[in-house]
N, C-alpha and C. Protein backbone atom coordinates (compact mmCIF):
# COMPACT_ATOMS: atom_id res chain seq x y z
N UNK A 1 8.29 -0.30 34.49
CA UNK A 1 6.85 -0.31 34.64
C UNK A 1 6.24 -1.23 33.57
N UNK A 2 5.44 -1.80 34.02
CA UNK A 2 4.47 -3.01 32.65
C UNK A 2 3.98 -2.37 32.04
N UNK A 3 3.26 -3.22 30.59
CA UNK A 3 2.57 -1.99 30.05
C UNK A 3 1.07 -2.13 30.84
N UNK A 4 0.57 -2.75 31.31
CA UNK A 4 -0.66 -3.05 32.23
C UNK A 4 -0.54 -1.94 32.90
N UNK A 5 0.36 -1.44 33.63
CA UNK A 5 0.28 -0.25 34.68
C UNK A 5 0.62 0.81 33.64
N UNK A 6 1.23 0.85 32.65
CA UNK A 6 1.30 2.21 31.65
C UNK A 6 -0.32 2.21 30.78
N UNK A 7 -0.90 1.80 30.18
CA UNK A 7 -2.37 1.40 30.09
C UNK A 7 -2.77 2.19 30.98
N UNK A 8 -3.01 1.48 32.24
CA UNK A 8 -3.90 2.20 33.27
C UNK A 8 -3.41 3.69 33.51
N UNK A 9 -2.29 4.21 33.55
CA UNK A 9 -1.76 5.89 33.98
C UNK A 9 -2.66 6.59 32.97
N UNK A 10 -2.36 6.13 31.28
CA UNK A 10 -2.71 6.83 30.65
C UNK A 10 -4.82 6.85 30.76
N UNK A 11 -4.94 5.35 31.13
CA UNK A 11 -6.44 5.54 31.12
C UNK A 11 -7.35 6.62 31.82
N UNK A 12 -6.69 6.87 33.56
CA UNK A 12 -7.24 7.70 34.25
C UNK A 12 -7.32 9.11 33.80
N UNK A 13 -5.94 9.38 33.21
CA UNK A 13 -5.76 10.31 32.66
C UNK A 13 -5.83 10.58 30.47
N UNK A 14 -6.19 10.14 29.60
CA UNK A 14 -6.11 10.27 28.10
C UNK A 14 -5.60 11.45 27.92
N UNK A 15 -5.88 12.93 28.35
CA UNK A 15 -5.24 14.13 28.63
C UNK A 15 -3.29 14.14 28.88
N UNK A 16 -3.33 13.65 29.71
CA UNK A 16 -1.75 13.42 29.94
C UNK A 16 -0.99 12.72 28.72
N UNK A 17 -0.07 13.40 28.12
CA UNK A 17 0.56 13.66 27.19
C UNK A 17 1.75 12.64 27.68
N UNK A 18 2.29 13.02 28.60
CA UNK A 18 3.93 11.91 28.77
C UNK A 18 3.01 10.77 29.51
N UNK A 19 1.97 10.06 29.85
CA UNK A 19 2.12 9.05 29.77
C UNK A 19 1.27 8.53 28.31
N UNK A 20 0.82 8.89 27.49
CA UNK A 20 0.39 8.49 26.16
C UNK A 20 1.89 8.57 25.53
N UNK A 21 2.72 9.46 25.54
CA UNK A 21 4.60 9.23 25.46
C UNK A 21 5.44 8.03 25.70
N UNK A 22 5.25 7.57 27.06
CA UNK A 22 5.44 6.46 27.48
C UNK A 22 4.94 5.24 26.70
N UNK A 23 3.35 5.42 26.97
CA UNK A 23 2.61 3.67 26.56
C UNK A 23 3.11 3.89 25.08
N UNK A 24 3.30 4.67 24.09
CA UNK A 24 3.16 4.87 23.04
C UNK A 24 4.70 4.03 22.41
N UNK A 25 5.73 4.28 22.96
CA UNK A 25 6.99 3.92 23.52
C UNK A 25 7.06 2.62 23.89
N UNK A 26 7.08 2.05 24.37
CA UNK A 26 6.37 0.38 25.35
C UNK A 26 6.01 0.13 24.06
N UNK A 27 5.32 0.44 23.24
CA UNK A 27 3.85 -0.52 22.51
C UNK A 27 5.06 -0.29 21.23
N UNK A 28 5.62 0.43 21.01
CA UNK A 28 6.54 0.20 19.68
C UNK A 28 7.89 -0.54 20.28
N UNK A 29 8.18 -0.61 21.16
CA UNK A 29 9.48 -1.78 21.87
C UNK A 29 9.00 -2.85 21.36
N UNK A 30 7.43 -3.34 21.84
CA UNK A 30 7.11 -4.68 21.68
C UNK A 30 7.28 -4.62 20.12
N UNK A 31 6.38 -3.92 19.50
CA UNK A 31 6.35 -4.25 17.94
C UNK A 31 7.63 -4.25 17.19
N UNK A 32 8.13 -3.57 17.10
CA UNK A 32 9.85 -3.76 16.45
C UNK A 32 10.63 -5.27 16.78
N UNK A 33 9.72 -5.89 18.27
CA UNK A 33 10.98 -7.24 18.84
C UNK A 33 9.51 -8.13 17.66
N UNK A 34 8.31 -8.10 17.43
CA UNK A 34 7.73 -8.34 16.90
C UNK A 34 7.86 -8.34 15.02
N UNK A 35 8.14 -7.59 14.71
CA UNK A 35 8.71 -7.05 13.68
C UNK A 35 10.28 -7.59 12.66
N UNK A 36 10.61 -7.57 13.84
CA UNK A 36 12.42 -7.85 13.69
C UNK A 36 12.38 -9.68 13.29
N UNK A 37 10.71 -10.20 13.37
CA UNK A 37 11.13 -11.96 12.93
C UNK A 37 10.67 -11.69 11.60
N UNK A 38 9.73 -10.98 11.14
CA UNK A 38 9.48 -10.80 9.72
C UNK A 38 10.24 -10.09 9.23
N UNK A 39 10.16 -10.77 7.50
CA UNK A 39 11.04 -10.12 6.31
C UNK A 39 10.09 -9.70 5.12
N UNK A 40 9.50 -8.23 5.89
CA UNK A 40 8.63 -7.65 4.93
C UNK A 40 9.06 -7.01 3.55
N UNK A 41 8.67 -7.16 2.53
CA UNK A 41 9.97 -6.93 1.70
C UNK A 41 8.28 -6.35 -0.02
N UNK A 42 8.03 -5.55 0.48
CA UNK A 42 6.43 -4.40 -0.08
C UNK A 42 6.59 -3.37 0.01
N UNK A 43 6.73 -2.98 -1.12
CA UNK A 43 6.70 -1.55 -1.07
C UNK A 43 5.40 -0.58 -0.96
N UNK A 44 4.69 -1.88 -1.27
CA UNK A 44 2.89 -0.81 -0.32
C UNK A 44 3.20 -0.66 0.58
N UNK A 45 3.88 -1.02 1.77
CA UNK A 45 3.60 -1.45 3.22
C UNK A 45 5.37 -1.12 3.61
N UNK A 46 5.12 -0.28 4.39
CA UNK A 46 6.62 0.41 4.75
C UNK A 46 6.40 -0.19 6.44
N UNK A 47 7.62 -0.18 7.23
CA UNK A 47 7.93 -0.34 8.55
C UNK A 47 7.07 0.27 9.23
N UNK A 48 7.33 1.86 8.79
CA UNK A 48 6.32 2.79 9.46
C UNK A 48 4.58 2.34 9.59
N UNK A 49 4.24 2.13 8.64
CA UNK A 49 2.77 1.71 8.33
C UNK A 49 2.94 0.53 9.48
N UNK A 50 3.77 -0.54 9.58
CA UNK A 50 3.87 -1.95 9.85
C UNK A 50 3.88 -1.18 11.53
N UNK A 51 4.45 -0.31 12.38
CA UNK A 51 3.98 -0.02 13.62
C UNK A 51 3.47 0.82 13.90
N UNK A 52 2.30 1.90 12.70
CA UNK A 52 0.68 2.15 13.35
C UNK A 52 -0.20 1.02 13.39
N UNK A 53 0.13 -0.20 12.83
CA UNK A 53 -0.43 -0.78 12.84
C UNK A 53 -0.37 -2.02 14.24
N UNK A 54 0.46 -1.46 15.25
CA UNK A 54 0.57 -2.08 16.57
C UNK A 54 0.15 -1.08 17.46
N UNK A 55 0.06 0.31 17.41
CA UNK A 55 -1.18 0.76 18.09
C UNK A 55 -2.64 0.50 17.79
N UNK A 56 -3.17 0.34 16.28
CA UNK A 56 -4.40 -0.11 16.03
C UNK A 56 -4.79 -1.62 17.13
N UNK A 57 -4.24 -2.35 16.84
CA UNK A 57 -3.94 -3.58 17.01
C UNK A 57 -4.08 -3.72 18.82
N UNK A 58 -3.25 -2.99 19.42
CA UNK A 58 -3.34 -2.54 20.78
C UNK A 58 -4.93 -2.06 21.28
N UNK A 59 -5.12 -1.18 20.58
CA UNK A 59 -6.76 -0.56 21.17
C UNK A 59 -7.60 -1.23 20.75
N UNK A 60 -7.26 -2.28 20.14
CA UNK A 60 -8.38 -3.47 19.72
C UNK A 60 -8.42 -5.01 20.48
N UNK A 61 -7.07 -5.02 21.18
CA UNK A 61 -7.26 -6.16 22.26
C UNK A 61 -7.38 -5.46 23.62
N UNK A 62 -7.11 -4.64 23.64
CA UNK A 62 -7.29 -3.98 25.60
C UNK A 62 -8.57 -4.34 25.78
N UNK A 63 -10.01 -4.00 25.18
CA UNK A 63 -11.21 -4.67 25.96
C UNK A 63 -10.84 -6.15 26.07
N UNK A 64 -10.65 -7.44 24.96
CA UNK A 64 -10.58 -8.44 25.25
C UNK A 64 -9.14 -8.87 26.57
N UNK A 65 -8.55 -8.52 26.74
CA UNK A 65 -7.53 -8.72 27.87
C UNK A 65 -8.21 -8.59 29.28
N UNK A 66 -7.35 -10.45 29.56
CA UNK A 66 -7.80 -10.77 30.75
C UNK A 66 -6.79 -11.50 31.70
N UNK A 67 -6.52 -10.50 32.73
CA UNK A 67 -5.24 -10.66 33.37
C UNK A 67 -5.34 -12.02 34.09
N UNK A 68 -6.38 -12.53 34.19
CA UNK A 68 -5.92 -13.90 34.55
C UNK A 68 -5.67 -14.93 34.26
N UNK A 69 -5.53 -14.47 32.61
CA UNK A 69 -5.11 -15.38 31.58
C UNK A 69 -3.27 -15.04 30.90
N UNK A 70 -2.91 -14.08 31.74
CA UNK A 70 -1.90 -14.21 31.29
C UNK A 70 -1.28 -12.50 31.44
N UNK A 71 0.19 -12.17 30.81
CA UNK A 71 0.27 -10.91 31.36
C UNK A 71 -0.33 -9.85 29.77
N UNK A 72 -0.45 -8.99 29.83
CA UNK A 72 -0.46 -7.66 28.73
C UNK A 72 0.78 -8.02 27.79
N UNK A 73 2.00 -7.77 28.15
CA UNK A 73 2.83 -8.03 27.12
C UNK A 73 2.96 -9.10 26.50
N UNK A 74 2.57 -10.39 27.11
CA UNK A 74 2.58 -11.57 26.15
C UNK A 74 1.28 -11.61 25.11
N UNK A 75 0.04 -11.24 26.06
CA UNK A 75 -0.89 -11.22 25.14
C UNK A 75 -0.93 -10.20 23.70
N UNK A 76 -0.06 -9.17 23.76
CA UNK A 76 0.43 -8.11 22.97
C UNK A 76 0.82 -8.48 21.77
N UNK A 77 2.50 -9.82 22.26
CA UNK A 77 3.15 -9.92 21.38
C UNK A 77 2.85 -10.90 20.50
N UNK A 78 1.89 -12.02 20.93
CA UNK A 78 0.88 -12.97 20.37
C UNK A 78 -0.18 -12.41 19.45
N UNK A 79 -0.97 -11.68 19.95
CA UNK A 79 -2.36 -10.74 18.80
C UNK A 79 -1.69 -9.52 17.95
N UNK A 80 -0.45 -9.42 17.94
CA UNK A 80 0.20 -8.49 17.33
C UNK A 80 0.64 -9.47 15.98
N UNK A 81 0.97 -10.50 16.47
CA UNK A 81 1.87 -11.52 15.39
C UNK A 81 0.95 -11.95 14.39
N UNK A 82 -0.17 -12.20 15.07
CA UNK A 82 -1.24 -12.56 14.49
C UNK A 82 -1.64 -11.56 13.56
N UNK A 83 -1.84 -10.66 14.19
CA UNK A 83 -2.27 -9.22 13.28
C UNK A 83 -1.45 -9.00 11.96
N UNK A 84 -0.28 -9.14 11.99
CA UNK A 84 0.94 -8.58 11.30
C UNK A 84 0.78 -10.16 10.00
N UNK A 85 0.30 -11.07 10.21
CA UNK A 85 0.63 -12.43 9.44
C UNK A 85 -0.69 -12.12 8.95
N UNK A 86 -1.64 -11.86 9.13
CA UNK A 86 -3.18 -11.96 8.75
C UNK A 86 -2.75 -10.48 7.65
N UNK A 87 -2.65 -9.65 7.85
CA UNK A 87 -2.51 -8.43 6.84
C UNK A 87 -1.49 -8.90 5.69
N UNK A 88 -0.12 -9.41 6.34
CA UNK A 88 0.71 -9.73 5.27
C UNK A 88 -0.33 -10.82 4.36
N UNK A 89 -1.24 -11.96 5.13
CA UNK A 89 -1.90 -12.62 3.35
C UNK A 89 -2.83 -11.85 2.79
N UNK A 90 -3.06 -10.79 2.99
CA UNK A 90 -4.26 -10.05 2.18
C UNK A 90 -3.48 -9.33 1.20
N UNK A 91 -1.85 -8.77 1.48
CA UNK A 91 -1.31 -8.23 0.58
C UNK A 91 -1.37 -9.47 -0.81
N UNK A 92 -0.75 -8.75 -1.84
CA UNK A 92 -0.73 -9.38 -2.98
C UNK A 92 0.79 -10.50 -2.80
N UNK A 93 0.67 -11.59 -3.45
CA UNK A 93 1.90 -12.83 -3.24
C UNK A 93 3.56 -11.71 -3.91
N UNK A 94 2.88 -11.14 -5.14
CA UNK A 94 4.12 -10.75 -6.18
C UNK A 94 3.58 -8.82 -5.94
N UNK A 95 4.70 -8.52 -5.86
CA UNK A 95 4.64 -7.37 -6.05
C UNK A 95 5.75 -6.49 -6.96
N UNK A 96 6.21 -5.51 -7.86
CA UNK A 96 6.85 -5.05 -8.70
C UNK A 96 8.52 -4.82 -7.78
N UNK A 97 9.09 -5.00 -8.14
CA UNK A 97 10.65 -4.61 -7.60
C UNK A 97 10.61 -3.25 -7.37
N UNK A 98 11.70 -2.58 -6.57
CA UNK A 98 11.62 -1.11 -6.57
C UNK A 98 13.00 -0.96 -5.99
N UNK A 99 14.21 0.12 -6.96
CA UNK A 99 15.05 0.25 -5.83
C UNK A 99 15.23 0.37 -4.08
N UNK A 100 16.41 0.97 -3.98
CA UNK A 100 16.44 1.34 -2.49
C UNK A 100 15.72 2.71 -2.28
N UNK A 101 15.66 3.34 -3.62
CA UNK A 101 15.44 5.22 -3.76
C UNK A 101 13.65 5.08 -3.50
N UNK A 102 13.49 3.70 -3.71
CA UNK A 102 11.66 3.24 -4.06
C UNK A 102 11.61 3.31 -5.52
N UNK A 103 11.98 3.87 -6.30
CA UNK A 103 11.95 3.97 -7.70
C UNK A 103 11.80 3.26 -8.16
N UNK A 104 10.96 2.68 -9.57
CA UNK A 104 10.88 1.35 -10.96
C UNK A 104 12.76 1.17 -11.20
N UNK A 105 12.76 0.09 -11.45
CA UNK A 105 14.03 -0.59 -11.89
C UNK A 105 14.59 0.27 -13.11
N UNK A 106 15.68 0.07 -13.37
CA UNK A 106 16.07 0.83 -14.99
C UNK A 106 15.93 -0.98 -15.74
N UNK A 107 15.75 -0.44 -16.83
CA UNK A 107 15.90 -1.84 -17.93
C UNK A 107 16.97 -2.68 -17.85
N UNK A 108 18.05 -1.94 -17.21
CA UNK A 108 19.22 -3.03 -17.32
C UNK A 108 19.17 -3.63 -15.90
N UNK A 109 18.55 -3.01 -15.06
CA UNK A 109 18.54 -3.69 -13.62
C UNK A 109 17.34 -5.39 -14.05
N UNK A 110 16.12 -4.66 -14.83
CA UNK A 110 15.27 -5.87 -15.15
C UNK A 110 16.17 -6.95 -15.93
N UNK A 111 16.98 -6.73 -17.03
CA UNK A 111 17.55 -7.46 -17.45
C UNK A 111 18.28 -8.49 -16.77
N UNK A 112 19.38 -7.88 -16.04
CA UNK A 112 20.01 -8.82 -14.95
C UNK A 112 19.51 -9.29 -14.17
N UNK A 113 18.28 -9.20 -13.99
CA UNK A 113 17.54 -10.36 -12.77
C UNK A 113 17.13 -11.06 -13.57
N UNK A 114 16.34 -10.60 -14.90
CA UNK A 114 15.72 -11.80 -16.12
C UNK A 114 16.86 -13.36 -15.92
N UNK A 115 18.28 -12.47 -16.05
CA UNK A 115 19.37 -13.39 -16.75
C UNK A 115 19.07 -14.21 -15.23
N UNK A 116 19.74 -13.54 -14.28
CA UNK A 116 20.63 -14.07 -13.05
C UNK A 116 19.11 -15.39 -12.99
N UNK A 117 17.71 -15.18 -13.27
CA UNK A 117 16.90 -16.24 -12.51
C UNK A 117 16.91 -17.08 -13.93
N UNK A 118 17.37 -16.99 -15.13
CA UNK A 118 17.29 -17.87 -16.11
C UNK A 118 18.28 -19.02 -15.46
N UNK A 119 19.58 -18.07 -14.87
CA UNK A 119 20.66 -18.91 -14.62
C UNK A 119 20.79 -19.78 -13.73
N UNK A 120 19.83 -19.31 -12.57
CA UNK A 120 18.93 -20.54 -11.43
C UNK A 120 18.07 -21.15 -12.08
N UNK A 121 17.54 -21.08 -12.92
CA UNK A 121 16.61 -22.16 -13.32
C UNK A 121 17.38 -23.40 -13.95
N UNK A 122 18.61 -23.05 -14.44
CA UNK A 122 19.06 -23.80 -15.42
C UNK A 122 20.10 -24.85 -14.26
N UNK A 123 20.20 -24.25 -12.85
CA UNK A 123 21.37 -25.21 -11.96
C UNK A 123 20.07 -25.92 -11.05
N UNK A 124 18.54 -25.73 -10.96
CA UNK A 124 17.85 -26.21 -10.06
C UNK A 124 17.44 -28.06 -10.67
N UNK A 125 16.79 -28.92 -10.40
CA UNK A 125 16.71 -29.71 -10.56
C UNK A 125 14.65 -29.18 -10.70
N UNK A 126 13.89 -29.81 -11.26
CA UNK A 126 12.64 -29.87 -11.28
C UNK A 126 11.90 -29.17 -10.36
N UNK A 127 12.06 -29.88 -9.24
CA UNK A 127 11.37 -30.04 -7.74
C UNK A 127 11.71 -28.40 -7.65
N UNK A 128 13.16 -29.01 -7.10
CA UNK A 128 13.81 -27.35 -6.23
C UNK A 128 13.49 -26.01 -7.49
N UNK A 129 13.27 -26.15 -8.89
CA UNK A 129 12.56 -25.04 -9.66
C UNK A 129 11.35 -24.60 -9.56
N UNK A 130 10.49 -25.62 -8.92
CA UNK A 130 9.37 -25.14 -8.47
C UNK A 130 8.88 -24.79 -7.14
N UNK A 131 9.90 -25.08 -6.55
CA UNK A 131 10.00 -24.68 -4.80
C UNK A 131 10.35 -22.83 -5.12
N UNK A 132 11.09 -22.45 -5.88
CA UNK A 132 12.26 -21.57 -5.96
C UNK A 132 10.79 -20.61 -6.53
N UNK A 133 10.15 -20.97 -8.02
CA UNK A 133 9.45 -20.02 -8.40
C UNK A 133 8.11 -19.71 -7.72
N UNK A 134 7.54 -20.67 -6.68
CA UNK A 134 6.23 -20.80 -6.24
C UNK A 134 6.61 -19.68 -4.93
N UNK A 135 7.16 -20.19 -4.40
CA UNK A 135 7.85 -19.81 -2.72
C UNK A 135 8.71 -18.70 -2.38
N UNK A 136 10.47 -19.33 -3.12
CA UNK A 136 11.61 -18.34 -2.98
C UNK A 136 11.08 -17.01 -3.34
N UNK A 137 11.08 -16.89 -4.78
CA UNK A 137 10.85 -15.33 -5.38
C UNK A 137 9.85 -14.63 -4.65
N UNK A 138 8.91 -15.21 -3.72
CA UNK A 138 7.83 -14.30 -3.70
C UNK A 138 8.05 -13.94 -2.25
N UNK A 139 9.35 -14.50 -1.95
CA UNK A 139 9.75 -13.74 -0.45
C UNK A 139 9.38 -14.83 1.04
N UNK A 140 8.40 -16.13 0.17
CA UNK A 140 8.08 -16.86 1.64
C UNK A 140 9.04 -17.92 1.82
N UNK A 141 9.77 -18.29 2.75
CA UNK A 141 10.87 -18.76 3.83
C UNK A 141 10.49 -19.65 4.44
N UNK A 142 9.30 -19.66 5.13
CA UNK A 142 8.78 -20.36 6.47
C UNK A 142 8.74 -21.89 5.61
N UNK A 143 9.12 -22.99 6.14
CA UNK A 143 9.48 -25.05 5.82
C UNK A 143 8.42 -24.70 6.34
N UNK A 144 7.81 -24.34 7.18
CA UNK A 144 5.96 -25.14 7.76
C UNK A 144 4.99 -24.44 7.01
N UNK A 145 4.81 -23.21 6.30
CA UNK A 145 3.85 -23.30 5.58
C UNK A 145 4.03 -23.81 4.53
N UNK A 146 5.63 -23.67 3.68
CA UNK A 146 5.24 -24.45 2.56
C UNK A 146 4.90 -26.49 2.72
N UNK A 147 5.52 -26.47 3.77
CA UNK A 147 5.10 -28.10 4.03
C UNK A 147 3.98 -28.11 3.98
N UNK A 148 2.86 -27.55 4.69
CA UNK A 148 1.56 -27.43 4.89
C UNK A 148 0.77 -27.36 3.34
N UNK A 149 1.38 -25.96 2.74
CA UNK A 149 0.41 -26.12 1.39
C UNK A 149 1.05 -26.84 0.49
N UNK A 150 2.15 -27.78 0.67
CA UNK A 150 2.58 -28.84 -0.40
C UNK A 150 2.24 -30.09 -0.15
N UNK A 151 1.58 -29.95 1.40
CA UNK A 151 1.47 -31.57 1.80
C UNK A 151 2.84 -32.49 2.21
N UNK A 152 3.40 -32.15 2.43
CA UNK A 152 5.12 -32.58 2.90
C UNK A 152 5.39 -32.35 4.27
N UNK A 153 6.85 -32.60 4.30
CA UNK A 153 6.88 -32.47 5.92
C UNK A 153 8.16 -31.63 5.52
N UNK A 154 8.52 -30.87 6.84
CA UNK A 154 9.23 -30.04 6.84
C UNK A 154 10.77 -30.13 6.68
N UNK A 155 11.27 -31.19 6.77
CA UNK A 155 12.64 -31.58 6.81
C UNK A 155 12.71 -31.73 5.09
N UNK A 156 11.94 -32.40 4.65
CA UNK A 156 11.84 -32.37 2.89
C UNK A 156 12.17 -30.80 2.30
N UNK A 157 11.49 -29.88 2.73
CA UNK A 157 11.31 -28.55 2.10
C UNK A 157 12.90 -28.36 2.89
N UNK A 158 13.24 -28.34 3.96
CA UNK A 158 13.99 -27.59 4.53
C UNK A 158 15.70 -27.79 3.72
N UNK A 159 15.56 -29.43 3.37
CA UNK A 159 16.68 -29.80 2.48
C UNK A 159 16.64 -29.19 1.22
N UNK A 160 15.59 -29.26 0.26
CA UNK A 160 15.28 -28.35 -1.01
C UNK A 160 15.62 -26.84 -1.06
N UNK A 161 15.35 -26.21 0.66
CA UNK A 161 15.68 -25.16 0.26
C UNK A 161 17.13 -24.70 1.00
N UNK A 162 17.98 -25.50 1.43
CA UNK A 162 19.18 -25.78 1.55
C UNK A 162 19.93 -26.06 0.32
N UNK A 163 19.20 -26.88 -0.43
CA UNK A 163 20.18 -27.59 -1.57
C UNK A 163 20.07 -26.34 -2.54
N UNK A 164 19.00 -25.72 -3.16
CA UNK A 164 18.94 -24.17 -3.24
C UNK A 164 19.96 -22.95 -3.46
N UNK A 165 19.88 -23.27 -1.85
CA UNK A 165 20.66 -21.88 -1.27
C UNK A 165 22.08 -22.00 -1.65
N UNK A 166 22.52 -23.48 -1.24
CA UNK A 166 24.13 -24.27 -2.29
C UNK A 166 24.09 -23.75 -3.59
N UNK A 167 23.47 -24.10 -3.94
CA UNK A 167 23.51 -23.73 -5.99
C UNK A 167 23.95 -22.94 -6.13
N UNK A 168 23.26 -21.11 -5.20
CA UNK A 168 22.73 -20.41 -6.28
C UNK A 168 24.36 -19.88 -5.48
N UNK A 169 24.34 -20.04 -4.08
CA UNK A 169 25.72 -19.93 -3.65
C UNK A 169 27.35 -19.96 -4.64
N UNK A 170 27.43 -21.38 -5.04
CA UNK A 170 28.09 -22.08 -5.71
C UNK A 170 28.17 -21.02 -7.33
N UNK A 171 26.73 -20.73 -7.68
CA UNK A 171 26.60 -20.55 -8.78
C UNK A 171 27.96 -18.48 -8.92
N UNK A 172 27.31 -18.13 -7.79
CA UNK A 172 27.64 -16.66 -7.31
C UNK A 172 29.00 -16.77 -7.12
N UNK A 173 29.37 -17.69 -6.18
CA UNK A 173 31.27 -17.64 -5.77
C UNK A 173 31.78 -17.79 -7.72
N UNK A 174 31.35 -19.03 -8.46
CA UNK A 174 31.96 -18.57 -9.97
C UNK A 174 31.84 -17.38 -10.70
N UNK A 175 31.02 -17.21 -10.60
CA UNK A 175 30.68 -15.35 -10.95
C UNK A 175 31.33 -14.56 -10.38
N UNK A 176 30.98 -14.23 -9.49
CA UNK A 176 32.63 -13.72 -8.84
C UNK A 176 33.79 -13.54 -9.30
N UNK A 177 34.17 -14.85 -8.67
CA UNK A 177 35.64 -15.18 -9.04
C UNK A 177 36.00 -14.69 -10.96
N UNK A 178 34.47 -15.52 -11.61
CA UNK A 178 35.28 -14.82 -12.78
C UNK A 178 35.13 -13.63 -13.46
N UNK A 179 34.49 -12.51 -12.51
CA UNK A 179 34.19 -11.35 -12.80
C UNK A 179 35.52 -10.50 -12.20
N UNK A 180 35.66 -11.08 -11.03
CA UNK A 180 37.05 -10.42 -10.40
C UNK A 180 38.47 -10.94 -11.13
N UNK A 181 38.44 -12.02 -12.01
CA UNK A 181 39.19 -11.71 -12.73
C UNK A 181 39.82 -11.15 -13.86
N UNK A 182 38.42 -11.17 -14.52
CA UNK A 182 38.37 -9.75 -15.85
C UNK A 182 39.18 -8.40 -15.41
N UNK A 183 38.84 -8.09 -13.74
CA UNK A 183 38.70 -6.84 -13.40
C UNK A 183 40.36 -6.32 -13.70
């Protein structure tokens, strides 16, 4: 069933419980395939929060939806994306680390990231150090926005953050290797 015809069951009826079950169902399918391209990585802002916020989002385009512009689920997964990218820039760029438990770091966890990003700073070249501290750390990925707010084109960023990803690669397999050989 579309969600256009799950919409309408529940409309005639708002009372009816399994089809508000249903659409409710449908509308988190879409958001999760929605969901699943971002790498939300906030501990204000949990998954959960991230799909009430595709029912909000839902009861706020059904008046504007117009089936002869296209179907419900595309228009869904489009004003949803939108929705989800517009909230992520209002959050803050940097936010505090937090284990997996959610918990503040212990001091020695801060320490070893102090070191491990001294130790990328010291294999990056200029450029790629300021790609790494502006961009990398703060979780954004996307070659077209940073092309956009650097004024560049995307194949430039996309090599920088390739050449990058080599380093810190390169940098990790020696670590490794000479940590696993202490062992």
């Amino acid at each position: 069933m579309k969600l256009v015809d799950l919409w309408n069951e529940y409309e005639k009826d708002p009372n009816d419980k399994e089809a508000e079950e249903v659409l409710c169902q449908r509308i988190q399918m879409f958001a999760k395939k929605v969901l699943g391209r971002f790498r939300v990585n906030n501990p204000t802002l949990s998954y959960e929060d991230l799909l009430q916020q595709a029912y909000i989002c839902f009861l706020e385009i059904m008046p504007k939806y117009d089936p002869e512009r296209g179907t419900l689920e595309g228009f869904f997964l489009l004003s949803f994306r939108k929705h989800i990218i517009g909230l992520l820039r209002k959050l803050p760029r940097s936010v505090p680390f937090r284990d997996r438990n959610g918990g503040l770091p212990s001091p020695l966890d801060i320490l070893i990231a102090q070191e491990f990003n001294k130790e990328v700073e010291n294999l990056l070249s200029e450029t790629e150090s300021y790609l790494y501290n502006s961009y990398l750390k703060e979780g954004i990925f996307s070659y077209k926005s940073i092309a956009t707010e650097e004024k560049t084109d995307e194949n430039s960023v996309r090599w920088l953050i390739d050449s990058i990803g080599n380093k810190i690669r390169q940098f990790l397999d020696r670590e490794y290797d000479f940590y696993k050989e202490r062992s």
